[in-house]
PDB file of N, CA and C in Angstrom:
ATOM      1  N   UNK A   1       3.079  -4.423  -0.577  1.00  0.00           N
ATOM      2  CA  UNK A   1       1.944  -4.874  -1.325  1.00  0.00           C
ATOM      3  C   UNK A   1       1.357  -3.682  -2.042  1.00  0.00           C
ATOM      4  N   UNK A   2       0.545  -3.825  -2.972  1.00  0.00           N
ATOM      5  CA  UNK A   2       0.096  -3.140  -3.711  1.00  0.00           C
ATOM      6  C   UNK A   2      -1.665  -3.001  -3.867  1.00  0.00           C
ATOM      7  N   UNK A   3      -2.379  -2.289  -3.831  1.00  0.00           N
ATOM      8  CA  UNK A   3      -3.719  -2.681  -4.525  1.00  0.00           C
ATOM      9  C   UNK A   3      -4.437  -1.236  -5.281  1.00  0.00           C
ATOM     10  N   UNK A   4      -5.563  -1.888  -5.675  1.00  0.00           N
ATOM     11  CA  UNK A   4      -6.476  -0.305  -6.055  1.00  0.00           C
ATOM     12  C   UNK A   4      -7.859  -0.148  -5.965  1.00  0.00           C
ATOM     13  N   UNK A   5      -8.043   0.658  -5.617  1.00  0.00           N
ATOM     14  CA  UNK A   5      -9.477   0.973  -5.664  1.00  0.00           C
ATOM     15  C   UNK A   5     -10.336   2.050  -5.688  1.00  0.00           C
ATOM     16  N   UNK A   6     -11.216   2.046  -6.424  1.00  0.00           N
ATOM     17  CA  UNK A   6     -11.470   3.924  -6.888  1.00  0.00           C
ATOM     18  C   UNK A   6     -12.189   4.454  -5.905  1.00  0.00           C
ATOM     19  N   UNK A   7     -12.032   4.075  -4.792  1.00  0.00           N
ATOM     20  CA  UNK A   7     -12.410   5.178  -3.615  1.00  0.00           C
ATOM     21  C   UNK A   7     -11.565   6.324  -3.247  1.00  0.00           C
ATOM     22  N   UNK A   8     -12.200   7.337  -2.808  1.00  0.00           N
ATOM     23  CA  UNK A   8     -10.986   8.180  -1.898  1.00  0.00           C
ATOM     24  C   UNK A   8     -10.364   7.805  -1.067  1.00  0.00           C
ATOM     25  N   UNK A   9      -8.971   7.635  -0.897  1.00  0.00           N
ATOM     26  CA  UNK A   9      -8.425   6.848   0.468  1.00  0.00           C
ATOM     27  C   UNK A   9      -7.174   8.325   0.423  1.00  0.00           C
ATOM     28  N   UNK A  10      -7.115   8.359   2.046  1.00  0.00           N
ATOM     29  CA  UNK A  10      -6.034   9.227   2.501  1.00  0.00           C
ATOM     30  C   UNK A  10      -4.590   7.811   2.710  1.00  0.00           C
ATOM     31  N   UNK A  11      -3.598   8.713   2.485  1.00  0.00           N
ATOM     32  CA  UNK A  11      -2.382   8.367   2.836  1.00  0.00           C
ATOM     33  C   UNK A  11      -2.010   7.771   4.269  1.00  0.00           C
ATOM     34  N   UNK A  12      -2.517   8.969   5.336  1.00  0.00           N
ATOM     35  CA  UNK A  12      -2.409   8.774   6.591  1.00  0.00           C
ATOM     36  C   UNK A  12      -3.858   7.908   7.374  1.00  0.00           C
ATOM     37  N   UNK A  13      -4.767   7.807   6.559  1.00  0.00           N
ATOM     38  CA  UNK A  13      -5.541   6.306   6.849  1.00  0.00           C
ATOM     39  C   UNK A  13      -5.025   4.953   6.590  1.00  0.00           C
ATOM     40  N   UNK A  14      -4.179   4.767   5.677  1.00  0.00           N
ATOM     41  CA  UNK A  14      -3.539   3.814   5.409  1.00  0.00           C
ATOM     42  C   UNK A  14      -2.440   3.366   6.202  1.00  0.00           C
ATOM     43  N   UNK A  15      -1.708   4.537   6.427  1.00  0.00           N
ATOM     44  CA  UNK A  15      -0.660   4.333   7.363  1.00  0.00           C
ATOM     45  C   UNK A  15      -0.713   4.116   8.619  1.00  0.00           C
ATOM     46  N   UNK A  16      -2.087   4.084   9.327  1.00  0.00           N
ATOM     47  CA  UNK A  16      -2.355   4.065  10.482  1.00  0.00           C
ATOM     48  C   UNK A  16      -3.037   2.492  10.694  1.00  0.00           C
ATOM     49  N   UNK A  17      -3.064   1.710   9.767  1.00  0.00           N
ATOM     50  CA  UNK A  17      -3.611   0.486   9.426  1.00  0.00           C
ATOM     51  C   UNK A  17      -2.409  -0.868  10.066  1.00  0.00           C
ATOM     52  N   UNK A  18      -2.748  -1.469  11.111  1.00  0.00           N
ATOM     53  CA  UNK A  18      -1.891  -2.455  11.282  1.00  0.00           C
ATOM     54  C   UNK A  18      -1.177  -3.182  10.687  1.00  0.00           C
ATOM     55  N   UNK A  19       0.177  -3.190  10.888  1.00  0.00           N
ATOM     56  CA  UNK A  19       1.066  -3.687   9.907  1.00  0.00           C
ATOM     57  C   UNK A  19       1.794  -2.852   8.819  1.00  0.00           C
ATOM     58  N   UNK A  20       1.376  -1.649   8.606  1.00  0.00           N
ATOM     59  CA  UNK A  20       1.776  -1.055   7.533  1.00  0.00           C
ATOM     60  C   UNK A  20       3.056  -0.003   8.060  1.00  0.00           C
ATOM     61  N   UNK A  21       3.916  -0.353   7.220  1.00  0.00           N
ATOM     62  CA  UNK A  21       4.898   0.773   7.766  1.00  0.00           C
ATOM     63  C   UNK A  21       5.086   2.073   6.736  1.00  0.00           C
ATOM     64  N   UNK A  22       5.184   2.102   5.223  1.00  0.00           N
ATOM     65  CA  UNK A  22       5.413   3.380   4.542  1.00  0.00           C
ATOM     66  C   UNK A  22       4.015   3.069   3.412  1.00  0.00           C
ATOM     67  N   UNK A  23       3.410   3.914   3.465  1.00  0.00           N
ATOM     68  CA  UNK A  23       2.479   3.872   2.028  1.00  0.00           C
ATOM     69  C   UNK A  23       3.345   5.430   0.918  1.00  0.00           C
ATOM     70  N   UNK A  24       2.796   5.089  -0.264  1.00  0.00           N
ATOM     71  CA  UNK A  24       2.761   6.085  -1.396  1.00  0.00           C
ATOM     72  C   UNK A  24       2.160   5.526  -2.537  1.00  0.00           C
ATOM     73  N   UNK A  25       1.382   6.460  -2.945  1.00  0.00           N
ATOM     74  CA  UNK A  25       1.132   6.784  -4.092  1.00  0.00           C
ATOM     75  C   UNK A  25       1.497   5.888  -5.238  1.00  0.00           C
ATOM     76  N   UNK A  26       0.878   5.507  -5.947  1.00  0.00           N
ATOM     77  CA  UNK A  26       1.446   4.435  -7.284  1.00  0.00           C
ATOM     78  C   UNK A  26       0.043   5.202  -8.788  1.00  0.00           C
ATOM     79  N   UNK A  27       0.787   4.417  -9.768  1.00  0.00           N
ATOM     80  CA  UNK A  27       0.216   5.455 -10.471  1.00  0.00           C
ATOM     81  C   UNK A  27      -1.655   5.123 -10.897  1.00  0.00           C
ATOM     82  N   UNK A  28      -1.442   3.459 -11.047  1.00  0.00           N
ATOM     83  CA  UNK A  28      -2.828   3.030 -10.831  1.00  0.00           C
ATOM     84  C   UNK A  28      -3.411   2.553  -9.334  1.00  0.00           C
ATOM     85  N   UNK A  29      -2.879   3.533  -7.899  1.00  0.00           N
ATOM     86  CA  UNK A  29      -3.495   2.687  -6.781  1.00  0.00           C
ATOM     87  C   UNK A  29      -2.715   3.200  -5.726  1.00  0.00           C
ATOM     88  N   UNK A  30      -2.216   2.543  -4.742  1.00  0.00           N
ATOM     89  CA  UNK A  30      -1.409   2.454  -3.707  1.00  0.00           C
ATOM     90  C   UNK A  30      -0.701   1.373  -3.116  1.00  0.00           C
ATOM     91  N   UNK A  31       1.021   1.914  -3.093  1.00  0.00           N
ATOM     92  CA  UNK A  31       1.769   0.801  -2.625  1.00  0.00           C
ATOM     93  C   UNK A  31       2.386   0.697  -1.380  1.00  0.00           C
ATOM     94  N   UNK A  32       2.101  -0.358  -0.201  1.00  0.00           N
ATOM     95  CA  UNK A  32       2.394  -0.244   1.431  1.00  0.00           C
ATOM     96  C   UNK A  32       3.345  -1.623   1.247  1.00  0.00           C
ATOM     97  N   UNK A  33       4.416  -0.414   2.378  1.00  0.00           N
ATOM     98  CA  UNK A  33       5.278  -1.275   2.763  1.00  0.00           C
ATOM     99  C   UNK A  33       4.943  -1.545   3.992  1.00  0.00           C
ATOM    100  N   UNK A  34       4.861  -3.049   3.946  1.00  0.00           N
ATOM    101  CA  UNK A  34       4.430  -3.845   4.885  1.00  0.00           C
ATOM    102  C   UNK A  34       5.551  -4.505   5.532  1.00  0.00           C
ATOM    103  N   UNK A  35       5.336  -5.274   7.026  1.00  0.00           N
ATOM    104  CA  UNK A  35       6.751  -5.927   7.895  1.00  0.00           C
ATOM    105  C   UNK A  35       6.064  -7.791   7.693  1.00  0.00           C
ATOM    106  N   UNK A  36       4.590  -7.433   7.851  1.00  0.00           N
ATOM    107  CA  UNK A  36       4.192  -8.615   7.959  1.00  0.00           C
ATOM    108  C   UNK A  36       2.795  -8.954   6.966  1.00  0.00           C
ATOM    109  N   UNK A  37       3.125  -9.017   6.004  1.00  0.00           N
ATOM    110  CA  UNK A  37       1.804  -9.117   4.993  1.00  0.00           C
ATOM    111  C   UNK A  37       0.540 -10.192   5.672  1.00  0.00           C
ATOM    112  N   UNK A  38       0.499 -10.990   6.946  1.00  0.00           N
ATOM    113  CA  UNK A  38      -1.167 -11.611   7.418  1.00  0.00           C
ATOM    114  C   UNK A  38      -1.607 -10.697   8.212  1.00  0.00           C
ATOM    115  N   UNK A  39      -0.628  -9.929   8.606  1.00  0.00           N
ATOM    116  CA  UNK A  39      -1.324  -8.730   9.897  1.00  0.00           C
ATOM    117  C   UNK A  39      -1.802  -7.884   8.417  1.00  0.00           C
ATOM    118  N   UNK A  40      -1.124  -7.058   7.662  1.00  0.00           N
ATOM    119  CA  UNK A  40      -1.406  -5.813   6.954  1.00  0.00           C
ATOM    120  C   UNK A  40      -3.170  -6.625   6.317  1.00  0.00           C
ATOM    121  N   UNK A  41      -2.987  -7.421   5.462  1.00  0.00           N
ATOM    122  CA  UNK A  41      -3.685  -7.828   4.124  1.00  0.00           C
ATOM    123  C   UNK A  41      -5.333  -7.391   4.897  1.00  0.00           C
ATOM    124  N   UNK A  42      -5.480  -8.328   6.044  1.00  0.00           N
ATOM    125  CA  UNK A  42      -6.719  -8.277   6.859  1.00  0.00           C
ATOM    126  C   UNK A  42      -7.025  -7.187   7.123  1.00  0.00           C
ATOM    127  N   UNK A  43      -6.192  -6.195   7.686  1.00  0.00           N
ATOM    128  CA  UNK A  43      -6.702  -4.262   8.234  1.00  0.00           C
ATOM    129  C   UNK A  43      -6.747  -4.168   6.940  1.00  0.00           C
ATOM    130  N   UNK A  44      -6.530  -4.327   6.468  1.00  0.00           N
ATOM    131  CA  UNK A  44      -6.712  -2.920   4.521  1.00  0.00           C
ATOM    132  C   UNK A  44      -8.069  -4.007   4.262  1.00  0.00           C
ATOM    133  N   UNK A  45      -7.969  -5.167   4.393  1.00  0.00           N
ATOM    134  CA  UNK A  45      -9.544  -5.587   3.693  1.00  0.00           C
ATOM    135  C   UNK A  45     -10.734  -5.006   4.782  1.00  0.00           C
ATOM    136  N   UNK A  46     -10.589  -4.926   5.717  1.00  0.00           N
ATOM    137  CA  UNK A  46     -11.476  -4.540   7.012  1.00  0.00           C
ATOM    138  C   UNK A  46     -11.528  -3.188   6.815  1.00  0.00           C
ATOM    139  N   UNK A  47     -10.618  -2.072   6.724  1.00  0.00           N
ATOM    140  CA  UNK A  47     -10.648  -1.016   6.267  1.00  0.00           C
ATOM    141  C   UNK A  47     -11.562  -0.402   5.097  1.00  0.00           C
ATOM    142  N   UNK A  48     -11.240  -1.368   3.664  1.00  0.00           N
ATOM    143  CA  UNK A  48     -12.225  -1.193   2.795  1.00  0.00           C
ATOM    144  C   UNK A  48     -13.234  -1.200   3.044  1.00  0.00           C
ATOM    145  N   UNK A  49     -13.628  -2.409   3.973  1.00  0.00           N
ATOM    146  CA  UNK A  49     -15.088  -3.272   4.118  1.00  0.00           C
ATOM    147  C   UNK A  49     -15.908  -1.839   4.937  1.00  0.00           C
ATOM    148  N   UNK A  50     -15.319  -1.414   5.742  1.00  0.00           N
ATOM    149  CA  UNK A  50     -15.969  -0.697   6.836  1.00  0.00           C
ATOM    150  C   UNK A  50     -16.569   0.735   6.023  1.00  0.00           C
ATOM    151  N   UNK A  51     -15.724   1.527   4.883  1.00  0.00           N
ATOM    152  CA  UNK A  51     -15.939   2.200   3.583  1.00  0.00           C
ATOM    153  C   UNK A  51     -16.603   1.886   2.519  1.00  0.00           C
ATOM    154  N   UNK A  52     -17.372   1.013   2.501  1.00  0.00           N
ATOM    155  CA  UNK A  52     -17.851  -0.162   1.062  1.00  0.00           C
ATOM    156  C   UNK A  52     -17.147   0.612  -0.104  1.00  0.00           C
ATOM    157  N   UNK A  53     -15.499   0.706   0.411  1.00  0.00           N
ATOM    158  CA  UNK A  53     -14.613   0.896  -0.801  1.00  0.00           C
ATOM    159  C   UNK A  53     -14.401  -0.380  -1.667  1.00  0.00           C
ATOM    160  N   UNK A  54     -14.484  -0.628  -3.250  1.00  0.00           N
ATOM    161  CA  UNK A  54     -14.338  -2.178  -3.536  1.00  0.00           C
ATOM    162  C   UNK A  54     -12.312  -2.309  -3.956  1.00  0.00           C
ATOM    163  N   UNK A  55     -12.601  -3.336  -3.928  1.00  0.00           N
ATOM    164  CA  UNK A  55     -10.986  -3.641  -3.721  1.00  0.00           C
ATOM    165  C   UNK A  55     -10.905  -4.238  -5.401  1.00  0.00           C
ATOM    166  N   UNK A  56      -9.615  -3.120  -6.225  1.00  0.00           N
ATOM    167  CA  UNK A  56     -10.296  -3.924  -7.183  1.00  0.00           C
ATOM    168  C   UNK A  56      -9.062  -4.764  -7.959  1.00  0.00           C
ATOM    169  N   UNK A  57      -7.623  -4.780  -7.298  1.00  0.00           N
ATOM    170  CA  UNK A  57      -6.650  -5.178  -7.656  1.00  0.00           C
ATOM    171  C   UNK A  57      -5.459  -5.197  -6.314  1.00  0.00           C
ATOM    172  N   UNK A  58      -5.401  -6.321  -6.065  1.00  0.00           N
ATOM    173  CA  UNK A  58      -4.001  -6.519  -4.312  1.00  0.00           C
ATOM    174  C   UNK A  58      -2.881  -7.466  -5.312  1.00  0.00           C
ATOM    175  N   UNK A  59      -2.037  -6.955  -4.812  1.00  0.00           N
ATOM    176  CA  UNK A  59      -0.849  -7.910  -4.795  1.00  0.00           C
ATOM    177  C   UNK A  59       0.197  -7.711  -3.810  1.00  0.00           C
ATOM    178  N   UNK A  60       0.972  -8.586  -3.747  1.00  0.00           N
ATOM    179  CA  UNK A  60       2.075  -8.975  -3.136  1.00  0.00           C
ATOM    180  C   UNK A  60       3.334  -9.251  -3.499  1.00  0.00           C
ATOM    181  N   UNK A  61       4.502  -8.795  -3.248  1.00  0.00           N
ATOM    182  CA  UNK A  61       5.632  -9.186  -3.458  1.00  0.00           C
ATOM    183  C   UNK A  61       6.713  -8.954  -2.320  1.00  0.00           C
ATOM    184  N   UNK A  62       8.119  -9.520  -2.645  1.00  0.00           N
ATOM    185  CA  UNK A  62       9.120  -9.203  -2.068  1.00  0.00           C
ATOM    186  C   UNK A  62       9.916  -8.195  -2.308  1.00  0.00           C
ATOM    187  N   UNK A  63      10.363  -7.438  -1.572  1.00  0.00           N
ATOM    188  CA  UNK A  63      11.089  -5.970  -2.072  1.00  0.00           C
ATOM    189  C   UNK A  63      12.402  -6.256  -3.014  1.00  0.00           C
ATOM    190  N   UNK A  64      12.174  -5.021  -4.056  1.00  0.00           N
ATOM    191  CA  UNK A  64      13.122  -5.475  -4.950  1.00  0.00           C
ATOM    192  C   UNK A  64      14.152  -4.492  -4.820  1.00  0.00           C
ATOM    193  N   UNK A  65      15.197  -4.384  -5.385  1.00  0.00           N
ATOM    194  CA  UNK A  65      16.161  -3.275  -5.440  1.00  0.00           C
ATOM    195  C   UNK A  65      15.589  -2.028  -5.530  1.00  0.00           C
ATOM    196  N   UNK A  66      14.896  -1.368  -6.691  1.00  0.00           N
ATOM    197  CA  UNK A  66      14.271  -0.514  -6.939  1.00  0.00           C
ATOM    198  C   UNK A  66      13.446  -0.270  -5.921  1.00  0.00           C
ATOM    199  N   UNK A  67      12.677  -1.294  -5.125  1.00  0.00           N
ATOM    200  CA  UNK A  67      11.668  -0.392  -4.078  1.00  0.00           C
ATOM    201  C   UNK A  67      12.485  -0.069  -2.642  1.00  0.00           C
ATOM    202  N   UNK A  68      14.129  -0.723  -2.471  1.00  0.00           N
ATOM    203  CA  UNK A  68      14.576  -0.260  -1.616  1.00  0.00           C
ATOM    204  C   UNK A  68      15.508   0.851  -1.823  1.00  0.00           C
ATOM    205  N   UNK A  69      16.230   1.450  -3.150  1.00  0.00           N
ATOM    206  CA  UNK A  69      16.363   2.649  -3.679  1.00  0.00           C
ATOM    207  C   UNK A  69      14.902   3.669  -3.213  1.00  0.00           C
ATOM    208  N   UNK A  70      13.577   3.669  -3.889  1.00  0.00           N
ATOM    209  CA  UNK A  70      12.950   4.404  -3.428  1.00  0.00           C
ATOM    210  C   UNK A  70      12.308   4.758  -2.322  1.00  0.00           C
ATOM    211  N   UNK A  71      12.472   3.763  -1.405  1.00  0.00           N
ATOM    212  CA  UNK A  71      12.673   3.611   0.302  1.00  0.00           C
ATOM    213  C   UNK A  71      13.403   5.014   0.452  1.00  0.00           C
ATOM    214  N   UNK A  72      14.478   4.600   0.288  1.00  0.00           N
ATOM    215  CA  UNK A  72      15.805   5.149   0.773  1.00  0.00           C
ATOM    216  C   UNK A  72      15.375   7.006   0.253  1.00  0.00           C
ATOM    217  N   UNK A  73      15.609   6.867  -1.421  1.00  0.00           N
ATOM    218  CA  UNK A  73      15.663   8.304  -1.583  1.00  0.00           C
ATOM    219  C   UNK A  73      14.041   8.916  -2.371  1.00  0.00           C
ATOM    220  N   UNK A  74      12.787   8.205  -2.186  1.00  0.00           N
ATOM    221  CA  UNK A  74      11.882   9.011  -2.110  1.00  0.00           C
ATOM    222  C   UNK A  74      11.439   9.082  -3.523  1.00  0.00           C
ATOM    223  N   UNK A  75      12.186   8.400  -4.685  1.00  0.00           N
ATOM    224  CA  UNK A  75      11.788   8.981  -5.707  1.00  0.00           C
ATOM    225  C   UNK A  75      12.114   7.886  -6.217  1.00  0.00           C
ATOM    226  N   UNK A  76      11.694   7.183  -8.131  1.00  0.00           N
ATOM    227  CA  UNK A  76      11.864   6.150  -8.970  1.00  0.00           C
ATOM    228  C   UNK A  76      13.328   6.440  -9.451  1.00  0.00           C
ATOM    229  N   UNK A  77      13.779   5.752 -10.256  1.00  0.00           N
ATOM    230  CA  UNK A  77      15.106   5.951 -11.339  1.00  0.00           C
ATOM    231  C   UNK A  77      14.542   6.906 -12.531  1.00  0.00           C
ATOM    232  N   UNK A  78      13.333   6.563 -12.775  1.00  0.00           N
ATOM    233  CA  UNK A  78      12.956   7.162 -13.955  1.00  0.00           C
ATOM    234  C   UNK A  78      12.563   9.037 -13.359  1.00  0.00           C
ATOM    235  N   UNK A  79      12.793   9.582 -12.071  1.00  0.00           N
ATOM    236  CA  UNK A  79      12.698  11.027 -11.956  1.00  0.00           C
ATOM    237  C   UNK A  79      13.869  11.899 -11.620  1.00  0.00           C
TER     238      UNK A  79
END
């Protein structure tokens, strides 16, 4: 899943968030790889909530080729 929000958020706060298995960096936000998106969605909104960080864009999808290439080796096609 994906979202954004113009708070400061650490990497390893995120990652420590139920459900979440790899976060990084995206260029407008942050993208977590999740196992179970009803466990993750709730800790990252509870997370915000507890920061009155505002949430200002979530989404969801299914992993695509490209995000299991950059799984794997860490980096886009385009670097």
């Amino acid at each position: 899943m994906e979202f954004a929000s113009p708070a400061a958020l650490e990497a390893a706060e995120l990652r420590a968030l139920a459900g979440v298995e790899q976060v990084r960096r995206v260029a407008d936000g942050w993208a977590l790889t999740v196992e179970r998106v009803h466990v993750a969605v709730p800790a990252l909104l509870a997370f915000l909530e507890a920061r009155q960080a505002p949430l200002q864009r979530l989404s969801t999808h299914s992993a695509t080729l490209e995000d299991v290439f950059v799984t794997l080796t860490g980096r886009t096609l385009r670097d």
